[in-house]
Protein backbone atom coordinates (compact mmCIF):
# COMPACT_ATOMS: atom_id res chain seq x y z
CA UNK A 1 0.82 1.89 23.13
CA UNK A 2 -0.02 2.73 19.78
CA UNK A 3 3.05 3.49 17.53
CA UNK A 4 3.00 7.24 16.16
CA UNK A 5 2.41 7.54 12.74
CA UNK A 6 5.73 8.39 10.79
CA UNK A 7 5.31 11.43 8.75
CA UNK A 8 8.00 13.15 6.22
CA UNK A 9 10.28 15.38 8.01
CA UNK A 10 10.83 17.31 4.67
CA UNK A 11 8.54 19.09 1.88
CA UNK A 12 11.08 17.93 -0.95
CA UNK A 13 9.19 15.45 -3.44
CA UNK A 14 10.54 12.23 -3.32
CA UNK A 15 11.79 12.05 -6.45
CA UNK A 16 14.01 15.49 -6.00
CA UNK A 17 15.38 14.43 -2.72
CA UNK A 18 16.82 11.22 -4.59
CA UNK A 19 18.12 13.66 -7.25
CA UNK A 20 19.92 16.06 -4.42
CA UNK A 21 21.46 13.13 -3.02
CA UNK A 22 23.09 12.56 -6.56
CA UNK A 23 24.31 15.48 -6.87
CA UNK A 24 25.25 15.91 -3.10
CA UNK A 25 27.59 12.38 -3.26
CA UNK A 26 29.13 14.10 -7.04
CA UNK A 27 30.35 17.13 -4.68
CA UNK A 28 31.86 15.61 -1.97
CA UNK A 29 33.68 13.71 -4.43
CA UNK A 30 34.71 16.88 -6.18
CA UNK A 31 35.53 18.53 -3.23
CA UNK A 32 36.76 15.57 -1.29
CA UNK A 33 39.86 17.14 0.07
CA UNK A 34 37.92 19.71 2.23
CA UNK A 35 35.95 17.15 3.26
CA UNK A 36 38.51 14.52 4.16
CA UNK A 37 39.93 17.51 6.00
CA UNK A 38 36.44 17.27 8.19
CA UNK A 39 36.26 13.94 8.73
CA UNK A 40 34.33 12.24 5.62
CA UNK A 41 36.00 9.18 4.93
CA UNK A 42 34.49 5.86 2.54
CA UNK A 43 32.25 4.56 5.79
CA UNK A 44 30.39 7.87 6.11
CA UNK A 45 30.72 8.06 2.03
CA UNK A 46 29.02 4.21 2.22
CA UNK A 47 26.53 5.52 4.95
CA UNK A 48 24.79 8.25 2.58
CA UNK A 49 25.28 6.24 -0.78
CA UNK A 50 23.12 3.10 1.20
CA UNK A 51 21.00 6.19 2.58
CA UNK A 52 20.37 7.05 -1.20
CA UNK A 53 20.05 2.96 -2.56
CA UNK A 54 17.86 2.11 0.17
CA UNK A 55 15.44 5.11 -1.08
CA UNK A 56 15.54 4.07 -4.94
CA UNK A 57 15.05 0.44 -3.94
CA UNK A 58 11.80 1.10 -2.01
CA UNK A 59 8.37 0.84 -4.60
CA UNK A 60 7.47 4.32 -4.77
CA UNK A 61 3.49 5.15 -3.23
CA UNK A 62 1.88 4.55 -6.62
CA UNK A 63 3.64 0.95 -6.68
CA UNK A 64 2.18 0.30 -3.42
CA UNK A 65 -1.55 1.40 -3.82
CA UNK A 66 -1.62 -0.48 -7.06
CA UNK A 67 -1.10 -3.76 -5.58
CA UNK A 68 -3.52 -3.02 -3.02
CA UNK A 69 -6.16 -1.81 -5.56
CA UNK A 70 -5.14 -5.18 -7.23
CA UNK A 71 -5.81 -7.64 -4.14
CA UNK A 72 -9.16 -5.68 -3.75
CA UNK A 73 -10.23 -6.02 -7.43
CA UNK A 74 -9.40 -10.04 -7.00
CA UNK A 75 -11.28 -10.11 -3.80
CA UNK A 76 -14.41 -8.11 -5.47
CA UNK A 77 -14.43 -10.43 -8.32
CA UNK A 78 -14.51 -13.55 -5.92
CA UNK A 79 -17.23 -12.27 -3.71
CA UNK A 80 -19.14 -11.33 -7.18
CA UNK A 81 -19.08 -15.28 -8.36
CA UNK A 82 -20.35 -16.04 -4.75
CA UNK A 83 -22.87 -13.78 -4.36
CA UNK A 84 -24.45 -15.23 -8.07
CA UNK A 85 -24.16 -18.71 -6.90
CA UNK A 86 -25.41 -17.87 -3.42
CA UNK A 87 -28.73 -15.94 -4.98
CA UNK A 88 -29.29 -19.04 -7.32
CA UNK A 89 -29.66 -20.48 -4.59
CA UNK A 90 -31.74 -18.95 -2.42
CA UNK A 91 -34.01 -18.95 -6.04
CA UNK A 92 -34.13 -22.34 -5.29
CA UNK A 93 -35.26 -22.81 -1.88
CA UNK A 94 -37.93 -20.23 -2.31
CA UNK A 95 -39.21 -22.14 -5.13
CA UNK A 96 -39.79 -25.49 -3.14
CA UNK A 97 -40.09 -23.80 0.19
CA UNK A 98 -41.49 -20.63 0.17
CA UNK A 99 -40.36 -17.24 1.42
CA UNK A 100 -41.32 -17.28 5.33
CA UNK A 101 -40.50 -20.91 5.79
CA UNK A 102 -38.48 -22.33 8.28
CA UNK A 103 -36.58 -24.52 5.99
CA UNK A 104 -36.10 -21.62 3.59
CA UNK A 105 -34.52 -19.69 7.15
CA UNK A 106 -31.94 -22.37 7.39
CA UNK A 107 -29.97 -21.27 4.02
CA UNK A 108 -29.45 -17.97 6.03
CA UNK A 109 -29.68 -14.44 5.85
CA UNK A 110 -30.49 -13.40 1.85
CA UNK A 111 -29.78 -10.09 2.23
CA UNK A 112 -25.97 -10.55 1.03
CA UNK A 113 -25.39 -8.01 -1.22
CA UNK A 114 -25.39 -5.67 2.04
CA UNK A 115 -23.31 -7.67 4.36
CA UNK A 116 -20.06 -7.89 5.09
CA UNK A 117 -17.48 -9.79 3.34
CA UNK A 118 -17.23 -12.12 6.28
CA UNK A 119 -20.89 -12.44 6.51
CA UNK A 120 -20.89 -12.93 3.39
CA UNK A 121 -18.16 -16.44 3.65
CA UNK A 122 -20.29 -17.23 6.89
CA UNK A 123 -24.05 -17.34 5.31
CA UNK A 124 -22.62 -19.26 2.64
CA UNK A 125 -20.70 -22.17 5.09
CA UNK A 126 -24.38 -21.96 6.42
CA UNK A 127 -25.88 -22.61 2.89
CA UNK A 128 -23.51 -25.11 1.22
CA UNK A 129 -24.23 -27.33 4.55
CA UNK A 130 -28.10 -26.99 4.33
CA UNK A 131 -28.21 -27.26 0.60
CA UNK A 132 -26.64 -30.78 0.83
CA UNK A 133 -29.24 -31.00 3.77
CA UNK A 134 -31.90 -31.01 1.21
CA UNK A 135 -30.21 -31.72 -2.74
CA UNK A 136 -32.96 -34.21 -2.83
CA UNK A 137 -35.55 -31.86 -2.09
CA UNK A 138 -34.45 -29.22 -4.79
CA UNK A 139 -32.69 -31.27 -7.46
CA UNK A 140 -35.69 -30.26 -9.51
CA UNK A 141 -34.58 -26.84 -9.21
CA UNK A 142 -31.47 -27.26 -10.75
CA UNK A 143 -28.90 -27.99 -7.60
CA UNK A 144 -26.09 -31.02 -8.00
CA UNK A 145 -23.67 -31.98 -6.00
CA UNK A 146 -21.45 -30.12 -7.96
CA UNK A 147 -23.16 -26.65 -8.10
CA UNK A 148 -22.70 -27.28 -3.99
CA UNK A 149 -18.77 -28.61 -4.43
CA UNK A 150 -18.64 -24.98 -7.02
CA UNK A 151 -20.53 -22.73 -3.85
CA UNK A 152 -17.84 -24.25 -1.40
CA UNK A 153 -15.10 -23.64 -3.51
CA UNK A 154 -15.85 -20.26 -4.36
CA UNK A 155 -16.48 -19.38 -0.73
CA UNK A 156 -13.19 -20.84 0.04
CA UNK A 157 -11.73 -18.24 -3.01
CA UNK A 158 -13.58 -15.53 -1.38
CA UNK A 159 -12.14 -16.07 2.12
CA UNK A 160 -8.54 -16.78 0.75
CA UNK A 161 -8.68 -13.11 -1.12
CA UNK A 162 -10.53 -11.11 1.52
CA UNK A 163 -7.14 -12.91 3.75
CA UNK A 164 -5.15 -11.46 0.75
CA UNK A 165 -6.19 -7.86 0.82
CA UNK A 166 -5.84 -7.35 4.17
CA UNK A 167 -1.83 -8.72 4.30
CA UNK A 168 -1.75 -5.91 1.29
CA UNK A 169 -3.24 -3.13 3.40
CA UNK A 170 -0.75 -3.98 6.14
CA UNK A 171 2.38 -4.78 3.32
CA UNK A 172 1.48 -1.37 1.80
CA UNK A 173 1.01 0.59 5.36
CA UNK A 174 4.67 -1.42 6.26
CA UNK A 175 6.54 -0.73 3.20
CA UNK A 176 4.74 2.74 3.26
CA UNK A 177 6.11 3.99 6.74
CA UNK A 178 9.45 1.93 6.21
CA UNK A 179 10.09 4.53 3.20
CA UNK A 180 9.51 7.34 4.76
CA UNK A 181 11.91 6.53 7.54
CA UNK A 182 14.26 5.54 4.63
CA UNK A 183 13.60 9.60 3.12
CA UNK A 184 13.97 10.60 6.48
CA UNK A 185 17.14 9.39 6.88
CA UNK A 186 18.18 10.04 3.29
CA UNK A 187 17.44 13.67 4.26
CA UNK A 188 19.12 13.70 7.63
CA UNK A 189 22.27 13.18 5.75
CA UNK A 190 21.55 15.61 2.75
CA UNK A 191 21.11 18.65 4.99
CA UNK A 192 24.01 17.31 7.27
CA UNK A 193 26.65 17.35 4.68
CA UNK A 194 24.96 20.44 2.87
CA UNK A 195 25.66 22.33 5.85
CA UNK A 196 29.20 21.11 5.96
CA UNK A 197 29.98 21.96 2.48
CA UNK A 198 28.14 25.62 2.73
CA UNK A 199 30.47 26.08 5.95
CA UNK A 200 33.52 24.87 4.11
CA UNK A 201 32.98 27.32 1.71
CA UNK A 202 31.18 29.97 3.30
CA UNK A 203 33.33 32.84 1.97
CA UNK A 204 35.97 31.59 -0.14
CA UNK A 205 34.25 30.13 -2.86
CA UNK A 206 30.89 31.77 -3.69
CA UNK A 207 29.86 29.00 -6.20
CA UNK A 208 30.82 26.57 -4.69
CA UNK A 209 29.01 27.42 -1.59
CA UNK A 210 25.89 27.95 -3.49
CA UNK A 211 26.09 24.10 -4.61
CA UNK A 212 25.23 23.16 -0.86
CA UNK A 213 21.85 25.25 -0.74
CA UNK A 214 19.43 22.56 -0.31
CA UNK A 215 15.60 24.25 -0.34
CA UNK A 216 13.00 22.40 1.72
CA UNK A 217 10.64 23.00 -1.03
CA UNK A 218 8.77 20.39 -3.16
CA UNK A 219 10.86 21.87 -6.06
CA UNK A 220 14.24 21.83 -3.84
CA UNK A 221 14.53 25.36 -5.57
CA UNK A 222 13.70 28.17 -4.13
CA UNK A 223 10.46 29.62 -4.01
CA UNK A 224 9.22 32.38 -6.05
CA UNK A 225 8.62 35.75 -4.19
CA UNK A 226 5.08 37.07 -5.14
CA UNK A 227 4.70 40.43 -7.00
CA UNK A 228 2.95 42.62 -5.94
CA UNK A 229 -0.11 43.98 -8.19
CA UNK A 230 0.53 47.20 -9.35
């Protein structure tokens, strides 16, 4: 069964839900008394500061598409230096064999610039092995053993980075989800000892009480009525 995608459980930004849980562990500790009285003791005080770490460890979402935007730009690059060799090519074999030829067939399909990237590594597995087929054949073209050992190399590069990008989609989508659970929980325990402290002080100390407001808004203050036009 396909795993439900985890979604914030709060409209707090990130960054301000790290911030309340600052300012929520500098409470309890100034008001540690009442909560000892309610059972907070230095496991549950370990709990939320681990809650709070665990957050500010995690790369944030811009940390995470960047490396992904990186892998892709590496594999782009690779399949680029391919694709050149690959046409080169192709230049060749139409030279000495013509267009419709059979022989000219056997390099395999020229239309790579709108193939896949895996076509792409497969065509040119298909060329490297016919153009040592016939190096005789078009070494007055220009092809050498080594622009063949450079075409096999670089489709090895291309198939290493398009392997790349992928384990950085699914490293970003991991690290991705395993941070939200980690804000998830982070806010679990925010509005959990928020409400403690608000009914701890919930007439008998007015400012105090006010401390524990936490707003679910993106500000974590709260949110401007609208006026009315006049």
């Amino acid at each position: 069964m396909k795993k439900n995608q985890v979604k914030r459980d709060f409209t707090i930004s990130d960054a301000v839900l790290k911030q309340k849980a600052d300012e929520l562990i500098a409470l309890i500790d100034r008001d540690i008394a009442e909560f000892t009285d309610r059972g907070y003791n230095a496991a549950k005080k370990a709990e939320l500061t681990t809650a709070r770490n665990t957050v500010d460890d995690f790369p944030n979402d811009e940390q995470l598409e960047a490396i992904k935007m990186n892998l892709t730009e590496k594999k782009d690059a690779a399949r680029n230096a391919l694709e050149k060799t690959m046409r080169g090519v192709f230049n060749m074999a139409e030279n000495v064999f013509g267009l419709y030829s059979a022989k000219y067939k056997e390099f395999g399909n020229a239309g790579i610039s709108q193939q896949s990237d895996a076509e792409v590594v497969r065509v040119a597995k298909i060329m490297s092995l016919t153009a040592e087929k016939y190096l005789t054949e078009l070494s007055d073209e220009g092809l050498t053993a080594e622009k063949i050992a450079t075409l096999i190399a670089q489709r090895n590069a291309l198939d290493v980075a398009i392997d790349a990008q992928a384990q950085g989609v699914s490293d970003r989508d991991v690290a991705a989800e395993g941070r939200i659970e980690a804000l998830n929980k982070l806010y679990q325990l925010l509005t959990k000892y928020a409400g403690i402290g608000k009914d701890i002080f919930y007439e008998t100390n007015e400012a105090k009480y006010n401390d524990y407001i936490i707003y679910d808004t993106p500000s974590g203050l709260p949110e401007t009525p609208s006026v009315d036009p006049a």
